[in-house]
C-alpha atoms as a PDB file:
ATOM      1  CA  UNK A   1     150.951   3.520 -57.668  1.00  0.00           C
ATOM      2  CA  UNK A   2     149.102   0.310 -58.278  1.00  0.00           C
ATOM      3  CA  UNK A   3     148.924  -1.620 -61.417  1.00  0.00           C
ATOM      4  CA  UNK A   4     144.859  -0.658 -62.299  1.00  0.00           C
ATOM      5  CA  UNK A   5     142.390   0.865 -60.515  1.00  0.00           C
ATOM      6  CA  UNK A   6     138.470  -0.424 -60.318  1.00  0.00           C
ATOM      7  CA  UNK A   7     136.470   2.226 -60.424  1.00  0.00           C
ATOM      8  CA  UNK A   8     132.641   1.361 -59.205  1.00  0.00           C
ATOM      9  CA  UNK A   9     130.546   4.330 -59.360  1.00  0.00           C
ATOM     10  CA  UNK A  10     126.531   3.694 -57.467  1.00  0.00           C
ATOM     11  CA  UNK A  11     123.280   4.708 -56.867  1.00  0.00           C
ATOM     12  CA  UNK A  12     120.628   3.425 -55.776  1.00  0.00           C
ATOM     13  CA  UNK A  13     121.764  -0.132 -56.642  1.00  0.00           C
ATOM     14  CA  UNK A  14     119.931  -3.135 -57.426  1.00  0.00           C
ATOM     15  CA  UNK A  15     121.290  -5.429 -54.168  1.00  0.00           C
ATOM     16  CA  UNK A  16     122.024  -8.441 -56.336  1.00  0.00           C
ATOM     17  CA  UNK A  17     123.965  -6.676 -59.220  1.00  0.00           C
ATOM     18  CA  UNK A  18     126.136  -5.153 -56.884  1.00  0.00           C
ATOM     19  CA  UNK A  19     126.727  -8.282 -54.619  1.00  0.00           C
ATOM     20  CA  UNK A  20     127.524  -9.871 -57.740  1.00  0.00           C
ATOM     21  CA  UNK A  21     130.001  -7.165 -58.403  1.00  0.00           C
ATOM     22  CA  UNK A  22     131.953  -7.147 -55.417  1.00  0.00           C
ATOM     23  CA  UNK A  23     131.958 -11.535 -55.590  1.00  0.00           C
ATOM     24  CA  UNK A  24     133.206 -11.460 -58.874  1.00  0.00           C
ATOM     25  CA  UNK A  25     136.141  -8.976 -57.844  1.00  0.00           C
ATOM     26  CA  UNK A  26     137.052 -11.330 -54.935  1.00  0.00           C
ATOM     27  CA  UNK A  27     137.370 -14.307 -57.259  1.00  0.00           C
ATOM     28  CA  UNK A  28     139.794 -12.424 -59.296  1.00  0.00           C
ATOM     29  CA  UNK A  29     142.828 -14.396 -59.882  1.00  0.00           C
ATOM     30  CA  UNK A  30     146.482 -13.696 -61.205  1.00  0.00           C
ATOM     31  CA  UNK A  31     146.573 -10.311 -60.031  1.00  0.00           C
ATOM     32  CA  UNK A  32     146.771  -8.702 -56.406  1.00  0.00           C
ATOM     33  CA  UNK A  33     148.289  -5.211 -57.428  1.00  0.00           C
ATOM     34  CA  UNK A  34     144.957  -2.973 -57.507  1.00  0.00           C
ATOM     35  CA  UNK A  35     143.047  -1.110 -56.132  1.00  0.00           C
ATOM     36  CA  UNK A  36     138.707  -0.759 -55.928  1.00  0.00           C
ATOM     37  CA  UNK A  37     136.949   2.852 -55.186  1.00  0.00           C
ATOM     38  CA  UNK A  38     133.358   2.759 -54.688  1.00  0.00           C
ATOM     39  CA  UNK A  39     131.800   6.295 -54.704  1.00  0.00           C
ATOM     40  CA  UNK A  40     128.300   6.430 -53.697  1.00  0.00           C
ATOM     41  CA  UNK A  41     125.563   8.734 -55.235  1.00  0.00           C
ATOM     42  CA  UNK A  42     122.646   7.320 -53.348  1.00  0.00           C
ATOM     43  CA  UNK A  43     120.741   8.866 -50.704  1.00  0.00           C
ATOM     44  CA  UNK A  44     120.564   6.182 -48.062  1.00  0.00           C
ATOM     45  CA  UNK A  45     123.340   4.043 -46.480  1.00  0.00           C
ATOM     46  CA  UNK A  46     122.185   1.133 -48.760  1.00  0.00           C
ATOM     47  CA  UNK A  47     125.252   0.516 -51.168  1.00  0.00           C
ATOM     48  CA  UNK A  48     127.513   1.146 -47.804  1.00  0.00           C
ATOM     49  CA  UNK A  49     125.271  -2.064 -45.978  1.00  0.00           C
ATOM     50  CA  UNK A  50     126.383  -4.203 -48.867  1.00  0.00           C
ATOM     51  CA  UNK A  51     129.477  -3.313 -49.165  1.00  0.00           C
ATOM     52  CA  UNK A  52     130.277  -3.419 -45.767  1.00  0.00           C
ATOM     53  CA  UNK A  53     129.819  -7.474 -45.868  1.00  0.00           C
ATOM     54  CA  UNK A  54     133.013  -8.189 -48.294  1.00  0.00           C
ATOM     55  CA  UNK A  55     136.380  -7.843 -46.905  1.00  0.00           C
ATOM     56  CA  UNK A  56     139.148  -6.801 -49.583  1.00  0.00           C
ATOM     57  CA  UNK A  57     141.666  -6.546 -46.965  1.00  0.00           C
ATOM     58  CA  UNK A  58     142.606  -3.009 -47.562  1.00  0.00           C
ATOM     59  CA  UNK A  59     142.187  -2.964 -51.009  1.00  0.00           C
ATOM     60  CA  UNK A  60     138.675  -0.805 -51.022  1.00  0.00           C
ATOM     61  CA  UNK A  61     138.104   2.695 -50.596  1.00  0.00           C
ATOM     62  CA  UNK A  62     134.682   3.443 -50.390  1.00  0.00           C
ATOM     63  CA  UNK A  63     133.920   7.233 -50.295  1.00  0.00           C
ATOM     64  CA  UNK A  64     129.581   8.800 -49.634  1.00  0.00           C
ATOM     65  CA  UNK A  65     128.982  11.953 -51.889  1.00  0.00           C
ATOM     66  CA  UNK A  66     127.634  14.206 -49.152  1.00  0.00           C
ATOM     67  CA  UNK A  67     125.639  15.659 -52.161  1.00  0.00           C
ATOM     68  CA  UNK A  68     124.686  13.674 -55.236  1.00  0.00           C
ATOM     69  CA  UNK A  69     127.010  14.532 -57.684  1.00  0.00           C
ATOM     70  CA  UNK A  70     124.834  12.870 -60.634  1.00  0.00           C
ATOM     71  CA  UNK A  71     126.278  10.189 -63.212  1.00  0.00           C
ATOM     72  CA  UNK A  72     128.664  12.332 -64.678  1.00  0.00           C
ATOM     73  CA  UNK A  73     130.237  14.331 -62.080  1.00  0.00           C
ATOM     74  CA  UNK A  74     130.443  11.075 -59.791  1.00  0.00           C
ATOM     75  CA  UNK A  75     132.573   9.334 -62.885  1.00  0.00           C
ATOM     76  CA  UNK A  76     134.390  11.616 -62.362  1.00  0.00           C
ATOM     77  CA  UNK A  77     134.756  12.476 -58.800  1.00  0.00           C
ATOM     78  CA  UNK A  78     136.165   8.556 -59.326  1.00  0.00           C
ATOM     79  CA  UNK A  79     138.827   9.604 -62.013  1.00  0.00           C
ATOM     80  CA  UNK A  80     140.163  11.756 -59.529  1.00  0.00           C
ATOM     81  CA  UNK A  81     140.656   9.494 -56.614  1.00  0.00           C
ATOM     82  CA  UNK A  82     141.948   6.858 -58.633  1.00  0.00           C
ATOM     83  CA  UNK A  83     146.307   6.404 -58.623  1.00  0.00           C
ATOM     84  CA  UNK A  84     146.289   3.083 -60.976  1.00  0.00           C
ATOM     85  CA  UNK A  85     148.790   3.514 -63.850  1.00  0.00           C
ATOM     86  CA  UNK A  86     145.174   1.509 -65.330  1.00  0.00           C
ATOM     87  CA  UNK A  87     141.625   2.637 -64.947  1.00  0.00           C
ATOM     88  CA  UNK A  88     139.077   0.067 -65.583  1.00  0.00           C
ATOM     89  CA  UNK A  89     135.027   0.708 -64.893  1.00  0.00           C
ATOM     90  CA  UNK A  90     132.679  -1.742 -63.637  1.00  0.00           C
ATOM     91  CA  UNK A  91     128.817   0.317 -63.408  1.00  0.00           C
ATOM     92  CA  UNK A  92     127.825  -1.248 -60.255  1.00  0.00           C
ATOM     93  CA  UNK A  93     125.190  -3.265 -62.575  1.00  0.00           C
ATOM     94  CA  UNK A  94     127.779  -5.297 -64.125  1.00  0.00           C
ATOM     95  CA  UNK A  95     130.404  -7.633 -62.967  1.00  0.00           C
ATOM     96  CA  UNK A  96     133.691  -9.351 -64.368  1.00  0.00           C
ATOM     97  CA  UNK A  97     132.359 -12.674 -66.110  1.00  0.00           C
ATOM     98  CA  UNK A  98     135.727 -14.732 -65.543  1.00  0.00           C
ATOM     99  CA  UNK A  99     138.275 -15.143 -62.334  1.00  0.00           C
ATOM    100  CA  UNK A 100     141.113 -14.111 -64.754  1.00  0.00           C
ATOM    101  CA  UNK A 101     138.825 -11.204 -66.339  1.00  0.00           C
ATOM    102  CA  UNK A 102     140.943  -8.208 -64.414  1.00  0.00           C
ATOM    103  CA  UNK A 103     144.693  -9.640 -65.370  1.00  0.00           C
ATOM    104  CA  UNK A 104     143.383 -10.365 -68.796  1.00  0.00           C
ATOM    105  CA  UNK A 105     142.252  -6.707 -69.171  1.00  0.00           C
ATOM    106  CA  UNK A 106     145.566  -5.364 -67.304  1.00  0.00           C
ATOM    107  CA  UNK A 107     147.237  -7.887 -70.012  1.00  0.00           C
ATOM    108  CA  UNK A 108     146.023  -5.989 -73.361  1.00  0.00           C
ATOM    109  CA  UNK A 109     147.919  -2.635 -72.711  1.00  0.00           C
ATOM    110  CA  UNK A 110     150.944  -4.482 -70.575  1.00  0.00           C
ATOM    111  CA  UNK A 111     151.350  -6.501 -74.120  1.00  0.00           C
ATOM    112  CA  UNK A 112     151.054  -3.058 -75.972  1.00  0.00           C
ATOM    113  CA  UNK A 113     152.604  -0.207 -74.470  1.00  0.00           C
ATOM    114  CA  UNK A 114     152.155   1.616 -77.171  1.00  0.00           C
ATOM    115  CA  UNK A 115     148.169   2.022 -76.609  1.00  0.00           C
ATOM    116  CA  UNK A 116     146.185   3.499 -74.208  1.00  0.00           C
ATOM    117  CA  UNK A 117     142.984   2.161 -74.890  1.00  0.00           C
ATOM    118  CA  UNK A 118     141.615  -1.383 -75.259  1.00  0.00           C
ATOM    119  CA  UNK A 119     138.375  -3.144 -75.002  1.00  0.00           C
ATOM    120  CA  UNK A 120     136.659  -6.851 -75.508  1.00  0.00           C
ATOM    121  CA  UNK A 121     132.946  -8.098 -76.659  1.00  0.00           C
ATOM    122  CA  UNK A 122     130.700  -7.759 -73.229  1.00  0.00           C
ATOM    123  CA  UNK A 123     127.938  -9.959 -72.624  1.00  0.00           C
ATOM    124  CA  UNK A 124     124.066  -8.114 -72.200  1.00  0.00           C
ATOM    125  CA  UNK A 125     122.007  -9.629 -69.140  1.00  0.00           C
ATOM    126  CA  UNK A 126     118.070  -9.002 -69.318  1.00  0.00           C
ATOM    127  CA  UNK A 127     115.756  -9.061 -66.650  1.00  0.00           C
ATOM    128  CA  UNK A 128     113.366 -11.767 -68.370  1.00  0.00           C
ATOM    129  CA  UNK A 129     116.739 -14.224 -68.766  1.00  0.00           C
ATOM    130  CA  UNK A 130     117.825 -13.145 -72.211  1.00  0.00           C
ATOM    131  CA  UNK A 131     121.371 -13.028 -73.020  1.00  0.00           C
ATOM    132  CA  UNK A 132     122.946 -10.728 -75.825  1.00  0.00           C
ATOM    133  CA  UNK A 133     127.011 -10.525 -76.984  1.00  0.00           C
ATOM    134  CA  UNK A 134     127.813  -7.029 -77.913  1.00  0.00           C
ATOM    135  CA  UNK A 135     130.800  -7.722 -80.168  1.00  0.00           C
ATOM    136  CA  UNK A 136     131.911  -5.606 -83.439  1.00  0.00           C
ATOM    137  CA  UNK A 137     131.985  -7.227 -86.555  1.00  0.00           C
ATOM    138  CA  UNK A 138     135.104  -7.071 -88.645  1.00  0.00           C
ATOM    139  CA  UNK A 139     134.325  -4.433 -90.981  1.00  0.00           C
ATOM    140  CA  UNK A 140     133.365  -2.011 -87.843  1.00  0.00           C
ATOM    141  CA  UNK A 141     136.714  -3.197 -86.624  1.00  0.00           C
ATOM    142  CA  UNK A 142     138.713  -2.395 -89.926  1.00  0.00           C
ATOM    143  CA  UNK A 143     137.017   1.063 -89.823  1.00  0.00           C
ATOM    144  CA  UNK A 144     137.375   1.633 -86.506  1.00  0.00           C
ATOM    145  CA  UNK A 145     141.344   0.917 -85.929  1.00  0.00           C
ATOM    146  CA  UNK A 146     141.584   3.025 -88.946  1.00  0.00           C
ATOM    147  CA  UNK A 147     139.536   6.207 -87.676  1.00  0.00           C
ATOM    148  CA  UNK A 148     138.318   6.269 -83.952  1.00  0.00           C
ATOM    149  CA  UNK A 149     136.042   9.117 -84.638  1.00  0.00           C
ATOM    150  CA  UNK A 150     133.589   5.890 -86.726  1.00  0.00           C
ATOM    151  CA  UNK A 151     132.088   5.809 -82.616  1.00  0.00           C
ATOM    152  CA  UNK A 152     130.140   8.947 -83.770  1.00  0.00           C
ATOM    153  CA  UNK A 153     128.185   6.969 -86.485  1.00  0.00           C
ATOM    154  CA  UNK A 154     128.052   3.357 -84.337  1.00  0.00           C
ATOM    155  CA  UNK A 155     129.089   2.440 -81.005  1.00  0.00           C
ATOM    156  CA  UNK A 156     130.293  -0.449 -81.111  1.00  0.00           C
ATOM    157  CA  UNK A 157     132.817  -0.642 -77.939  1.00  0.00           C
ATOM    158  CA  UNK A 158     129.760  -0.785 -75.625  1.00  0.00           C
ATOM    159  CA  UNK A 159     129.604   0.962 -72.247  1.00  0.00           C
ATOM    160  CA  UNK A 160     132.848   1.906 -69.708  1.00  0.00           C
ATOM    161  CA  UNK A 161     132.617  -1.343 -68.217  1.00  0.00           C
ATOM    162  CA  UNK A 162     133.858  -2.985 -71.572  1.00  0.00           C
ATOM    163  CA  UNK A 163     137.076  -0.811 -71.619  1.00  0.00           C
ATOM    164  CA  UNK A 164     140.466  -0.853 -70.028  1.00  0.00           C
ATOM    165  CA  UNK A 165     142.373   3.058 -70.562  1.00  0.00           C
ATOM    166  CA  UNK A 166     145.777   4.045 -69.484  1.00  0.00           C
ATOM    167  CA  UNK A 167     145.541   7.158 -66.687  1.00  0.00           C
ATOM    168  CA  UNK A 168     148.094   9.127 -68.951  1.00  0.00           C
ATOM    169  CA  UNK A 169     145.380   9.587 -71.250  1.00  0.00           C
ATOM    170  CA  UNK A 170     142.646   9.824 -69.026  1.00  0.00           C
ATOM    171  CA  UNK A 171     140.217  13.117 -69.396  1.00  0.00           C
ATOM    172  CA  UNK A 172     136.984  13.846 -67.208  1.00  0.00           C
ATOM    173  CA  UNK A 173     133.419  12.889 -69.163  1.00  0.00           C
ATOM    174  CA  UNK A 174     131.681  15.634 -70.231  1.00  0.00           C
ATOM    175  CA  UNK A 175     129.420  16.578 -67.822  1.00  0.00           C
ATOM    176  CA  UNK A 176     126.430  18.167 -70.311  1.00  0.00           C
ATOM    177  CA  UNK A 177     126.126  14.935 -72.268  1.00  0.00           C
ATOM    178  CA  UNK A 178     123.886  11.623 -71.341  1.00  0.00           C
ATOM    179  CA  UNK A 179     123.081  10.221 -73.960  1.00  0.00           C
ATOM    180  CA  UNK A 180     126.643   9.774 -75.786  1.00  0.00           C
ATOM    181  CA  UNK A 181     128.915  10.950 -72.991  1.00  0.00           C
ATOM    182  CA  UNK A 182     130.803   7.408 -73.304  1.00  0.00           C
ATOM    183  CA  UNK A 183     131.101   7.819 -76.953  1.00  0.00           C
ATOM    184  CA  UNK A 184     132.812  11.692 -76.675  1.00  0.00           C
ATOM    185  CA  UNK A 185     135.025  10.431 -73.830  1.00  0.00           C
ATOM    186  CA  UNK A 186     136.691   7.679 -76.048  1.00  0.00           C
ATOM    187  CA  UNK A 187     136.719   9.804 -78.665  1.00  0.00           C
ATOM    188  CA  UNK A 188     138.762  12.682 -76.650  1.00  0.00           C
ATOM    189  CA  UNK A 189     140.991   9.583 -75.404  1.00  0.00           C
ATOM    190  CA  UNK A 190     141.158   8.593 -78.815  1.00  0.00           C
ATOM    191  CA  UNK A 191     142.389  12.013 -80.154  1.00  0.00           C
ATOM    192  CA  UNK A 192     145.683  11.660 -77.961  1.00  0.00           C
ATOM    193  CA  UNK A 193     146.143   8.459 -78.398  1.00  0.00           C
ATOM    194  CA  UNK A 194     144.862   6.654 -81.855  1.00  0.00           C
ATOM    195  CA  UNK A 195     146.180   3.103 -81.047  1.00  0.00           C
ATOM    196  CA  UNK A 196     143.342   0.302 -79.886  1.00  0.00           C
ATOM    197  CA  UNK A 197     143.580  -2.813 -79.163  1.00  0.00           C
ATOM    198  CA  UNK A 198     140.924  -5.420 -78.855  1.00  0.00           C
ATOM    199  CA  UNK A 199     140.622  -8.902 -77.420  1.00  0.00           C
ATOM    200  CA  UNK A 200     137.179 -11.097 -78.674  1.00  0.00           C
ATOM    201  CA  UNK A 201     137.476 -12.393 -75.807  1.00  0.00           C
ATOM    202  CA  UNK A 202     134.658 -11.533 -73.938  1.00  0.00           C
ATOM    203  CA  UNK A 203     135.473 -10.254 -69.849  1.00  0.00           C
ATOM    204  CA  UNK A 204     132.484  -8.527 -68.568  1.00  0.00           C
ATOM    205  CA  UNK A 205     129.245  -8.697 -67.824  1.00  0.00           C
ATOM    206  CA  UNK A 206     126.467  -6.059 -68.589  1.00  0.00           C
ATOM    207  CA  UNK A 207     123.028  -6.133 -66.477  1.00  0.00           C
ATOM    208  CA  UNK A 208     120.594  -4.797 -68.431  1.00  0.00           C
ATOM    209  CA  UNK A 209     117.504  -3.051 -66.155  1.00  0.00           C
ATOM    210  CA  UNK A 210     114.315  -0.649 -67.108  1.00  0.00           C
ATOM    211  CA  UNK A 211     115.875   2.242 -65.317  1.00  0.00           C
ATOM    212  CA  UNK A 212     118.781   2.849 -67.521  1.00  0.00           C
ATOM    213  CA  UNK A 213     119.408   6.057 -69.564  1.00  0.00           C
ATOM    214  CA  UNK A 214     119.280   4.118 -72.151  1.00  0.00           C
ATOM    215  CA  UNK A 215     115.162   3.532 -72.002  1.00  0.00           C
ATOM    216  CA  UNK A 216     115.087   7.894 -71.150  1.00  0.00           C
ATOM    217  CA  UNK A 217     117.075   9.070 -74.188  1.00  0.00           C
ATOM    218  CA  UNK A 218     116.625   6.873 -77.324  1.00  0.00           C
ATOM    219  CA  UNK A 219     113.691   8.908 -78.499  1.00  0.00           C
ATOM    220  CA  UNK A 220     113.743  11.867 -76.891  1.00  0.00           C
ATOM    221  CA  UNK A 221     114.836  14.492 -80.032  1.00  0.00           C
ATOM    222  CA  UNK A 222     115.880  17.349 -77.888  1.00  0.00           C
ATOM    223  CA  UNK A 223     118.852  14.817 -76.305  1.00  0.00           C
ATOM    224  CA  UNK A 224     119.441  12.758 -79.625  1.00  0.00           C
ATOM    225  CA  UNK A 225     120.056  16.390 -81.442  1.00  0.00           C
ATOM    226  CA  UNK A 226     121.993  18.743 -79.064  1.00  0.00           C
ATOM    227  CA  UNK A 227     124.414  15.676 -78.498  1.00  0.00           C
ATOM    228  CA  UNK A 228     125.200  14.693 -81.884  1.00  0.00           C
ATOM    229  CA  UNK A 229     125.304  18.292 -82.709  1.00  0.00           C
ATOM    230  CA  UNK A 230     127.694  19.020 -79.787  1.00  0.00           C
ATOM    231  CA  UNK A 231     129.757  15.928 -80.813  1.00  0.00           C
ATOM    232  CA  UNK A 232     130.121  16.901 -84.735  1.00  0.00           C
ATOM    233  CA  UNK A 233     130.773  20.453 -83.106  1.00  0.00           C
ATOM    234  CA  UNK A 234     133.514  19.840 -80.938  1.00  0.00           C
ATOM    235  CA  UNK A 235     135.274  16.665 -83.015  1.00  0.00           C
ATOM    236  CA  UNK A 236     133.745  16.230 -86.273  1.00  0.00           C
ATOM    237  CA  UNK A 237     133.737  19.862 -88.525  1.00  0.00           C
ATOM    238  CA  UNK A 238     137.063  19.797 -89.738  1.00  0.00           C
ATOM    239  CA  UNK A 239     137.249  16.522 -90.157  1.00  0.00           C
ATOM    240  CA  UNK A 240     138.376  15.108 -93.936  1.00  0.00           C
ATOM    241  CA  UNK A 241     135.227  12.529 -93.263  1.00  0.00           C
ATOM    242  CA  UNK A 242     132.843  14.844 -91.936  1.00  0.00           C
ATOM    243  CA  UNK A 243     130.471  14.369 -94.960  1.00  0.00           C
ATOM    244  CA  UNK A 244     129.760  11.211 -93.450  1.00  0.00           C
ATOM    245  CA  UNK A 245     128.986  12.318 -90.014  1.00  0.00           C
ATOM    246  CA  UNK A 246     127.110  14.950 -91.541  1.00  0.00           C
ATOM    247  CA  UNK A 247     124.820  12.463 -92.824  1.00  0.00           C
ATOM    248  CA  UNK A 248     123.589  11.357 -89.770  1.00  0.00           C
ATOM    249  CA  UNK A 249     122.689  14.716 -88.589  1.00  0.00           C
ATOM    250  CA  UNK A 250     120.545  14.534 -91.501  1.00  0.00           C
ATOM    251  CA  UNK A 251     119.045  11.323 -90.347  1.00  0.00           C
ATOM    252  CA  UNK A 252     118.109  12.818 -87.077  1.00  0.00           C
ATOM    253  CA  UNK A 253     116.668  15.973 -88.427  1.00  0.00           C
ATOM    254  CA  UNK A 254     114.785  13.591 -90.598  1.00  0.00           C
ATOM    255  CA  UNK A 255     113.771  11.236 -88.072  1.00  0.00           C
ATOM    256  CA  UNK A 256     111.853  13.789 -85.577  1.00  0.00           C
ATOM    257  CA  UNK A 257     110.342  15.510 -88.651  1.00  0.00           C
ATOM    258  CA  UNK A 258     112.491  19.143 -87.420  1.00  0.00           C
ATOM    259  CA  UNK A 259     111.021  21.687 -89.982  1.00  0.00           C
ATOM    260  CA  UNK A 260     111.746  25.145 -88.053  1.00  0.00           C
ATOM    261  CA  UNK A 261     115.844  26.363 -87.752  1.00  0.00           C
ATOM    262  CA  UNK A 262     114.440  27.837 -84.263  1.00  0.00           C
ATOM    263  CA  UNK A 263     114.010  24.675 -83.019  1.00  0.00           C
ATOM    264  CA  UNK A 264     117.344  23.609 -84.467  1.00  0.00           C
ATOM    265  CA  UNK A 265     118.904  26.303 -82.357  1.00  0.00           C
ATOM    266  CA  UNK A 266     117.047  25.789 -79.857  1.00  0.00           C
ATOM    267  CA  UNK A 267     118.280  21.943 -79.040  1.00  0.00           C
ATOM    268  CA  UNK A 268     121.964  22.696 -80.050  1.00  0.00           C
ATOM    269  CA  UNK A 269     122.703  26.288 -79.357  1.00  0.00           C
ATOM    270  CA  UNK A 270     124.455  26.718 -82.993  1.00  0.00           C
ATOM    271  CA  UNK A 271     123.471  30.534 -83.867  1.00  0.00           C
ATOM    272  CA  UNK A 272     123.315  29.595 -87.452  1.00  0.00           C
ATOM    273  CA  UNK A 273     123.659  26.606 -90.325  1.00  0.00           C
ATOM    274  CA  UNK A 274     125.866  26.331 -93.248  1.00  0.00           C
ATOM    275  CA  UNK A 275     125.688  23.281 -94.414  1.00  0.00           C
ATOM    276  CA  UNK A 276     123.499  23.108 -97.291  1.00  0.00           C
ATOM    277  CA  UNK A 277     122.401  19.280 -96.302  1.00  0.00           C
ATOM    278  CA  UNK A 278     121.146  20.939 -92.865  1.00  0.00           C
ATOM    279  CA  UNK A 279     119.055  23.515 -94.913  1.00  0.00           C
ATOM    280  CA  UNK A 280     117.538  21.141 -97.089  1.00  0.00           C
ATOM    281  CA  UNK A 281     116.369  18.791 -95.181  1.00  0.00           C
ATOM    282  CA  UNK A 282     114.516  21.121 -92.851  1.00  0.00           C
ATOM    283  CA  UNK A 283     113.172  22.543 -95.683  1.00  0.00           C
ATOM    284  CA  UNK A 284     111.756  19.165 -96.774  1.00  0.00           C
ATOM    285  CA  UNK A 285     110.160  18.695 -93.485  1.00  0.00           C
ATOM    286  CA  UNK A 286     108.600  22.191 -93.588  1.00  0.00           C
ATOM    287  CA  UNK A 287     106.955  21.131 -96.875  1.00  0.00           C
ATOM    288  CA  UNK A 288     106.195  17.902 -95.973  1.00  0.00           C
ATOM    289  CA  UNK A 289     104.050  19.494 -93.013  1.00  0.00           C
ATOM    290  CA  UNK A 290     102.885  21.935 -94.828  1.00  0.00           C
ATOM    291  CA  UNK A 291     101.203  19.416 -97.303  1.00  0.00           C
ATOM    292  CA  UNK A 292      99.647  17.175 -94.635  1.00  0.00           C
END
């Protein structure tokens, strides 16, 4: 077993974002005991070309889904080839941002045994030149440390690529989400293990590009509801704060004007609602419409 594992899943990737990848791993520093496993989701030979010019003498494992496996299932298809007693992400559009970035991740749960789960600021790359640090404040931070299951309301952690777990509490992503499947995954993680640590320290580098699920599922109400429906579903209920995450649900409802329970049902598959905030505000819509 190796000290971390660098799991790169691709598709169709953007040359330059993965070159700068794979250059960034080979200027790592202060470490030598790991691993990198590429697994390919594209359709042409593309991401093997590219990968094919670096030389990590030994140290790679690239692996060709016959079939695409999709976003999800290829995460995971990763999870399961991986034998780090770490697990760290890097989407094949973002790259380690310092040559110490991989030992300084490895460092955060080597210095805390105790946690299984640790993450630092990452820094947002735009196509038109832009730069953006994705950091959580200090109150996030206070509320976070306290109760994990805050990711349902704000994600402040960012994407996989920001986050270091240990593989004892590793659990596949759920394969029916897009939109928030990072979010439930931590959360699960999160539910067996509590502790997180977190480094300001930013490590990693996010390229942000036009394709990204991100631009396909912000607004699109049947993806925004069944998710944060499933989430508060499978996490949320019983919890002593759901009133909170309740609340949101509510937003949502309120924010794609949702004035039928049919539709409800139809986006989240729950066969009925009893919360009264649930009732009232599609009741509110209905006679908001109604009044148009």
């Amino acid at each position: 077993m190796c000290k971390v594992s660098v799991c790169i899943p691709t598709y169709q990737s953007k040359e330059q974002l993965l070159r700068n990848s794979l250059v960034a791993l080979q200027n790592q520093i202060g470490i030598e005991d790991y691993e990198i496993i590429i697994s390919d989701d594209s359709a042409n030979d593309h991401v093997k070309n590219i990968v094919n010019d670096y030389d990590f003498k030994g140290k790679l494992i690239y692996t060709k889904n016959k079939n695409p496996l999709g976003p999800q299932k290829n995460w995971n298809h990763l999870l399961e080839l991986c034998k780090g007693e770490y697990v760290k992400f890097i989407f094949h559009d973002d790259w380690l941002s310092k040559e110490t970035s991989l030992s300084e991740f490895c460092k955060l749960l080597d210095d805390h045994p105790e946690a299984d789960f640790a993450f630092t600021p990452s820094l947002d790359h735009f196509n038109d030149g832009r730069l953006k640090l994705n950091a959580p404040d200090e109150e996030f931070m206070k509320r976070f440390t306290s109760n994990p299951m805050e990711l349902f309301l704000e994600n402040r952690v960012g994407c996989p690529s920001a986050v270091i777990v240990r593989r004892r509490s590793i659990t596949p992503f759920a394969t029916n989400l897009k939109w928030l499947v990072d979010v439930e995954w931590y959360m699960r993680i999160l539910k067996r293990n509590p502790r997180i640590i977190y480094s300001d320290t930013s490590l990693i580098n996010i390229g942000i590009n036009d394709q990204q699920v991100t631009n396909e599922c912000i607004d699109d109400e049947e993806i925004q509801l069944r998710e944060h429906f499933y989430i508060y579903k499978e996490h949320l209920q019983d919890n002593p704060d759901k009133k909170r995450y309740l609340d949101l649900l509510v937003t949502l409802i309120k924010r794609f004007h949702i004035d039928s329970f049919a539709i409800l049902r139809k986006y989240t598959g729950f066969s009925f609602f009893t919360e009264y905030k649930i009732t009232r505000a599609i009741i509110s819509n209905k006679i908001k419409e109604r009044n148009r």
